[in-house]
N, C-alpha and C. Protein backbone atom coordinates (compact mmCIF):
# COMPACT_ATOMS: atom_id res chain seq x y z
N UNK A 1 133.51 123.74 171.13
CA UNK A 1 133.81 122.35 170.87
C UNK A 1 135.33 122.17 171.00
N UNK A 2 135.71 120.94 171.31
CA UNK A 2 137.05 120.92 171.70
C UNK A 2 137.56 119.28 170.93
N UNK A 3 138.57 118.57 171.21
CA UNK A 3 138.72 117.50 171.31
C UNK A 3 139.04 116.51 172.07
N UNK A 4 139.24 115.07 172.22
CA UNK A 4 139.63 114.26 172.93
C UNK A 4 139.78 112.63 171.91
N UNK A 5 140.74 112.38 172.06
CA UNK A 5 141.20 110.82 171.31
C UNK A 5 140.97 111.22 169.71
N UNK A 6 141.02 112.36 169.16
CA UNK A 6 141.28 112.67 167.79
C UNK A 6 139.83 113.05 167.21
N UNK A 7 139.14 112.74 168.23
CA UNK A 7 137.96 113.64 167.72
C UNK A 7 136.81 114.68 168.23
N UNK A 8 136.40 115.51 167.55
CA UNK A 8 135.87 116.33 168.39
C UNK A 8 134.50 116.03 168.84
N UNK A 9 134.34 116.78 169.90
CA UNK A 9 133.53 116.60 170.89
C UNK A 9 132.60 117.24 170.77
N UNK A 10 131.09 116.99 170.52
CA UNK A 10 130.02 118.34 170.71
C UNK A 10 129.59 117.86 172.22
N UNK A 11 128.97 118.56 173.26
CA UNK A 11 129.21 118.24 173.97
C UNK A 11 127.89 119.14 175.11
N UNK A 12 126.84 118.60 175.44
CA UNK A 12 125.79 118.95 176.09
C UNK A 12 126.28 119.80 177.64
N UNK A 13 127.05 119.38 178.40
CA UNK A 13 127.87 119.30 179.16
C UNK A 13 129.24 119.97 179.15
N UNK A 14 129.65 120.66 180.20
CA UNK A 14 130.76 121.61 179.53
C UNK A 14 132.24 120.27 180.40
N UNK A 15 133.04 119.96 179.43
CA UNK A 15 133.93 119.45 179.62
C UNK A 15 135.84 120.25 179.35
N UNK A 16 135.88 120.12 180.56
CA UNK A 16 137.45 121.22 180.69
C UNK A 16 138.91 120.62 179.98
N UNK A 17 138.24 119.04 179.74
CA UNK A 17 139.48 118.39 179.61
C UNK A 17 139.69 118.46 178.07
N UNK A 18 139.16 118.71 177.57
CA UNK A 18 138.76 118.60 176.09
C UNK A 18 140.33 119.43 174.95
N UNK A 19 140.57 119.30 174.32
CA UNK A 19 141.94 119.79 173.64
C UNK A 19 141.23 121.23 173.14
N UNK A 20 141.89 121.63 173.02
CA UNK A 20 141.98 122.67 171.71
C UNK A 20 142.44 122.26 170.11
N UNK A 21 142.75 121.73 169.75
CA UNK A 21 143.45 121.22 168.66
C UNK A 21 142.17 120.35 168.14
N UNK A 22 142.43 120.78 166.66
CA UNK A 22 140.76 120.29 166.27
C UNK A 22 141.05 118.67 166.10
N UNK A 23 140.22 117.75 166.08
CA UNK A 23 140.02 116.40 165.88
C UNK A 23 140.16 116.16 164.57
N UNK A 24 140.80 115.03 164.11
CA UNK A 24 140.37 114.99 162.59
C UNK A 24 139.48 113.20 162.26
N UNK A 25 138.94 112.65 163.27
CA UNK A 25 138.76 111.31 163.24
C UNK A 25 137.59 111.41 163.27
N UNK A 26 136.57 112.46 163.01
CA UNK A 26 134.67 112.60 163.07
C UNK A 26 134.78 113.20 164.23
N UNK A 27 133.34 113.32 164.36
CA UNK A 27 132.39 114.27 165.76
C UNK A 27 131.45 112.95 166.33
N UNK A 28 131.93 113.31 167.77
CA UNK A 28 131.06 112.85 168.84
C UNK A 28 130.32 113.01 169.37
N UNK A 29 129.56 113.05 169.86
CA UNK A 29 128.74 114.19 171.22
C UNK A 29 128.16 113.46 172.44
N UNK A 30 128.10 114.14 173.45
CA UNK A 30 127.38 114.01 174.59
C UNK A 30 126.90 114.71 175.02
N UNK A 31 125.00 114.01 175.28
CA UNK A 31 123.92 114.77 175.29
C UNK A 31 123.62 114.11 177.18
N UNK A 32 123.34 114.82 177.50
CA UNK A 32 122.43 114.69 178.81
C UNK A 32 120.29 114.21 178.06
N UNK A 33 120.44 113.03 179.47
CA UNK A 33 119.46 111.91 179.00
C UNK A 33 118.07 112.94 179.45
N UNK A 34 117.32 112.84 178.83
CA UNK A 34 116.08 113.52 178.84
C UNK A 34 115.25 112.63 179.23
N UNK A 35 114.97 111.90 179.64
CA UNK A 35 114.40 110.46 180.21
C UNK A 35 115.09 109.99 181.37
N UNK A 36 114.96 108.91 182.32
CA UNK A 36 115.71 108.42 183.31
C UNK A 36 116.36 106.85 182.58
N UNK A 37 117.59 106.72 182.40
CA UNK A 37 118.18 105.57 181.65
C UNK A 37 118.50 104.28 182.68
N UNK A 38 117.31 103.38 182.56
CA UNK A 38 117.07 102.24 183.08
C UNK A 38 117.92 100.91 182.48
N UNK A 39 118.06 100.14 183.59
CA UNK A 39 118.59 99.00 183.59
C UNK A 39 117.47 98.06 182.90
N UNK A 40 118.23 96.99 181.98
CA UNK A 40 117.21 96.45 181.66
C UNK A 40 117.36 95.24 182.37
N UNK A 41 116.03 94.34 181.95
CA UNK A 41 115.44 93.01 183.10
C UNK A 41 116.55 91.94 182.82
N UNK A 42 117.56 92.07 182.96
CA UNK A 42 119.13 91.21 182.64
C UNK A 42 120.15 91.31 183.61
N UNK A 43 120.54 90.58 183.78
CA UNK A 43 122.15 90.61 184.27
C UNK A 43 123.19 91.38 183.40
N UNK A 44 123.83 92.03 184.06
CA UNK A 44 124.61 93.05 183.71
C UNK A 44 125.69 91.97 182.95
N UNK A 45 126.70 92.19 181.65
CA UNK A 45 127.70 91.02 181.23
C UNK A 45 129.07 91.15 182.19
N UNK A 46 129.01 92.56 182.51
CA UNK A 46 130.55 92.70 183.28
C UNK A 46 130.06 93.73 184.65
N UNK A 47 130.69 93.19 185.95
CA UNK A 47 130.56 94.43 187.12
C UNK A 47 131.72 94.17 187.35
N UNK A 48 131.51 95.01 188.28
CA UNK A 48 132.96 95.26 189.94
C UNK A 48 132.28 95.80 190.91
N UNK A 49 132.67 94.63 191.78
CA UNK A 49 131.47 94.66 193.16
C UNK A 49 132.88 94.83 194.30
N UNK A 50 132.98 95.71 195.46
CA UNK A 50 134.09 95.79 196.33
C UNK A 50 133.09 94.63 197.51
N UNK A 51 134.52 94.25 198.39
CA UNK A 51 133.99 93.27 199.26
C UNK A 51 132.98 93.20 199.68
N UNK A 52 132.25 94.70 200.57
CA UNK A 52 131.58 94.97 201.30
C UNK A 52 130.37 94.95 200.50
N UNK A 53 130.00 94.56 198.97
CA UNK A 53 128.84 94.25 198.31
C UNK A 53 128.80 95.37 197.53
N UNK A 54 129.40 97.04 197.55
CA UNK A 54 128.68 97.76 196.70
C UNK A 54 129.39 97.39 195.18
N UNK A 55 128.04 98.26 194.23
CA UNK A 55 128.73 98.19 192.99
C UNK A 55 129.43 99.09 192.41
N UNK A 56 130.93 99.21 191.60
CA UNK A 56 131.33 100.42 191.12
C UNK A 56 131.38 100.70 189.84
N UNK A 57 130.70 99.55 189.20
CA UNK A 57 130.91 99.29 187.55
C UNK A 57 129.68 98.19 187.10
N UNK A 58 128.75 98.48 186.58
CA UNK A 58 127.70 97.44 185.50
C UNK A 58 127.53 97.81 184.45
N UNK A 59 127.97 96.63 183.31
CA UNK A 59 128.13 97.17 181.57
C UNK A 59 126.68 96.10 181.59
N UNK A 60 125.73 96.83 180.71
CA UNK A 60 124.56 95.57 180.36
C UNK A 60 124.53 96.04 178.44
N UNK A 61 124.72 94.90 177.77
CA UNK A 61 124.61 95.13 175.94
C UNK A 61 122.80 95.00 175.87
N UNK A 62 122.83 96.30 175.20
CA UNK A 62 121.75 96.50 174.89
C UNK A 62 121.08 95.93 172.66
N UNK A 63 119.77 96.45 172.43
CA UNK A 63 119.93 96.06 171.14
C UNK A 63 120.37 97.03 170.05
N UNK A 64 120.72 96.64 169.09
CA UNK A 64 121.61 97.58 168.42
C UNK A 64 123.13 97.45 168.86
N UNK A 65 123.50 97.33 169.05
CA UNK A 65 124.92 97.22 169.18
C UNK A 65 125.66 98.63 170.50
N UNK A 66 123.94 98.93 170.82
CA UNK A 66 124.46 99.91 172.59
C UNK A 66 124.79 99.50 173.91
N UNK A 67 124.85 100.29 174.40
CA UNK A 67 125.84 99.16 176.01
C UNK A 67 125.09 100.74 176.98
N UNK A 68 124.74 100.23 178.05
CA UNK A 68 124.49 100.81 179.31
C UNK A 68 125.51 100.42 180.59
N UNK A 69 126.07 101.43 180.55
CA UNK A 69 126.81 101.44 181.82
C UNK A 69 127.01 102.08 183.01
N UNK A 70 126.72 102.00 184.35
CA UNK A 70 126.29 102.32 185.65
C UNK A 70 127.58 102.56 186.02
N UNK A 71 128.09 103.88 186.51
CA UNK A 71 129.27 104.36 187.42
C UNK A 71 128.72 104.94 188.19
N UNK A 72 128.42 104.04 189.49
CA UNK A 72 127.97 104.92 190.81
C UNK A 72 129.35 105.25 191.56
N UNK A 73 129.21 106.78 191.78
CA UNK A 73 128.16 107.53 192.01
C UNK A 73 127.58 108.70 191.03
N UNK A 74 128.38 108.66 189.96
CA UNK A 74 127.98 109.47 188.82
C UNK A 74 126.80 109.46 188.40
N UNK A 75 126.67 108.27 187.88
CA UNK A 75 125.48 108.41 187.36
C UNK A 75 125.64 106.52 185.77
N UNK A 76 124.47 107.05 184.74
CA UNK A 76 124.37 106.45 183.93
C UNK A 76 124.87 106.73 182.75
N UNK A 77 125.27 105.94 181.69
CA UNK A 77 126.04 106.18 180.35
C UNK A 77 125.07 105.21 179.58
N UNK A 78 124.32 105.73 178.27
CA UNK A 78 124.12 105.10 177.36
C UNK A 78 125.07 104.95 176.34
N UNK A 79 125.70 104.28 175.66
CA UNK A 79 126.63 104.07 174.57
C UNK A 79 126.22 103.84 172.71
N UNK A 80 125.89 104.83 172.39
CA UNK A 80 125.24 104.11 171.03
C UNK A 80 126.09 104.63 169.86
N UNK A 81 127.47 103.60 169.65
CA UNK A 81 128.07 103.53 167.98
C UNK A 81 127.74 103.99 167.31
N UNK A 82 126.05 103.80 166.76
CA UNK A 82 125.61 104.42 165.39
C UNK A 82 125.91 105.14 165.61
N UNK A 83 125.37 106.24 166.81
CA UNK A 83 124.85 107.54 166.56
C UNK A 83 126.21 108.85 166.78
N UNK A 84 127.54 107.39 167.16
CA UNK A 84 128.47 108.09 167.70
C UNK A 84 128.06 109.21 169.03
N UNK A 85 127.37 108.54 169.64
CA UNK A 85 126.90 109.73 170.96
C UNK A 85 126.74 108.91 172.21
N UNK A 86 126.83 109.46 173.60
CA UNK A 86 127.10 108.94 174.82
C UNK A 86 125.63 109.75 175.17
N UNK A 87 125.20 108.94 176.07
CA UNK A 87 123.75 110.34 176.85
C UNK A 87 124.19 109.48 178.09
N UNK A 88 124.18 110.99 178.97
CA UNK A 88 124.30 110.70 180.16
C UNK A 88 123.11 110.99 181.05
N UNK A 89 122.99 110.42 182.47
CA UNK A 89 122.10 110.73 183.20
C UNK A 89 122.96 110.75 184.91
N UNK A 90 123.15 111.92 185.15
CA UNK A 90 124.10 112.48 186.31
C UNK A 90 123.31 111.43 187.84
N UNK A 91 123.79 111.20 188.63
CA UNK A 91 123.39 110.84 189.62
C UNK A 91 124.18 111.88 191.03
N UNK A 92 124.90 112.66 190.81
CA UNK A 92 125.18 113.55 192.01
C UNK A 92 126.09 114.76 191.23
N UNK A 93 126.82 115.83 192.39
CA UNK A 93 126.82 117.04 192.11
C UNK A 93 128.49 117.11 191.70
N UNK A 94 129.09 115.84 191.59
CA UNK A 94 130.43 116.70 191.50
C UNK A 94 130.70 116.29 189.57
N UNK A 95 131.09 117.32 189.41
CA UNK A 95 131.72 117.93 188.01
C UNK A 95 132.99 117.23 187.79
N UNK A 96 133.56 117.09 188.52
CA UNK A 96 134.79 116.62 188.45
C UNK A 96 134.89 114.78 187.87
N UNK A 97 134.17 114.36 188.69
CA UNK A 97 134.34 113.03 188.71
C UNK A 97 133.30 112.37 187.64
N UNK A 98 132.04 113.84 187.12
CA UNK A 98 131.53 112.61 186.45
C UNK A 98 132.02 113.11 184.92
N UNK A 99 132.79 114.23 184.45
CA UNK A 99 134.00 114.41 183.53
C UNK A 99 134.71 113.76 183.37
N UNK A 100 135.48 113.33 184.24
CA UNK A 100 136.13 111.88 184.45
C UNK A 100 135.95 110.88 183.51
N UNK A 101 134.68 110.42 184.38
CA UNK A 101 133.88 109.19 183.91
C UNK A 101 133.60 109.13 182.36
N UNK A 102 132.91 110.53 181.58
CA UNK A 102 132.97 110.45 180.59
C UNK A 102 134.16 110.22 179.71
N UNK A 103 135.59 110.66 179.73
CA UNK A 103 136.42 111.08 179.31
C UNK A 103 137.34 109.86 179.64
N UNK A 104 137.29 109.02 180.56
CA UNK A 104 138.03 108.00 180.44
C UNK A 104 136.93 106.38 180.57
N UNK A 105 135.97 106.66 180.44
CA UNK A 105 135.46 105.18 180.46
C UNK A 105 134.29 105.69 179.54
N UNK A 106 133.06 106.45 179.52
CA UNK A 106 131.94 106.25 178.43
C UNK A 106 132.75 106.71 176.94
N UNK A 107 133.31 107.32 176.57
CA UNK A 107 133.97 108.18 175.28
C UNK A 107 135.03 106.95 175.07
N UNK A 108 135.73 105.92 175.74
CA UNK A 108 136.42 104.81 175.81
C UNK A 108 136.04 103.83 174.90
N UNK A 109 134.71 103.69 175.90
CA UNK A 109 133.91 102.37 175.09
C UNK A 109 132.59 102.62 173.96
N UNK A 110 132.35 104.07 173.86
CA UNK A 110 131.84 104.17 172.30
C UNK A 110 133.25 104.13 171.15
């Protein structure tokens, strides 16, 4: 376990970026989604669509106070406050970018 933004990280997923220096602000975690994490029958509240039509960003508020958010080409982010936990669902092979993703946008917005 490591940290990031003052708190530590449990972490399904091995993340490189993570501190050494223990957290003192609670425990987080991110679990990889055991299910496939679907869009629900809504309009997303916030995207970013580039000219050419694709999408690179859909936040949709879910109930409970969770948020689903789509970073293609990564993949999916569930967001759930209570539980203080992110579940992800990978959509391709690079490590790099979807570390990233967690570490500066899903771990952001829980």
């Amino acid at each position: 376990m490591g940290s990031l933004f003052g708190f530590e990280i449990k972490s399904e997923l091995p993340l490189r970026r993570l501190n050494e220096v223990e957290g003192t602000r609670g425990e987080l975690s991110v679990a990889l989604a055991g299910e496939p994490l679907r869009a629900p029958e809504q309009e997303p509240v916030s995207t970013l669509v580039d000219d050419a039509g694709r999408c690179w960003y859909a936040s949709y508020e879910l109930e409970g106070g969770r948020c689903l958010l789509e970073l293609p080409p990564s993949g999916r982010f569930l967001i759930d406050p209570a539980a203080g936990r992110v579940v992800v669902e990978r959509d391709d092979d690079d490590d790099e970018l979807l570390e990233h993703r967690i570490a500066s946008s899903a771990l952001c917005v829980l």
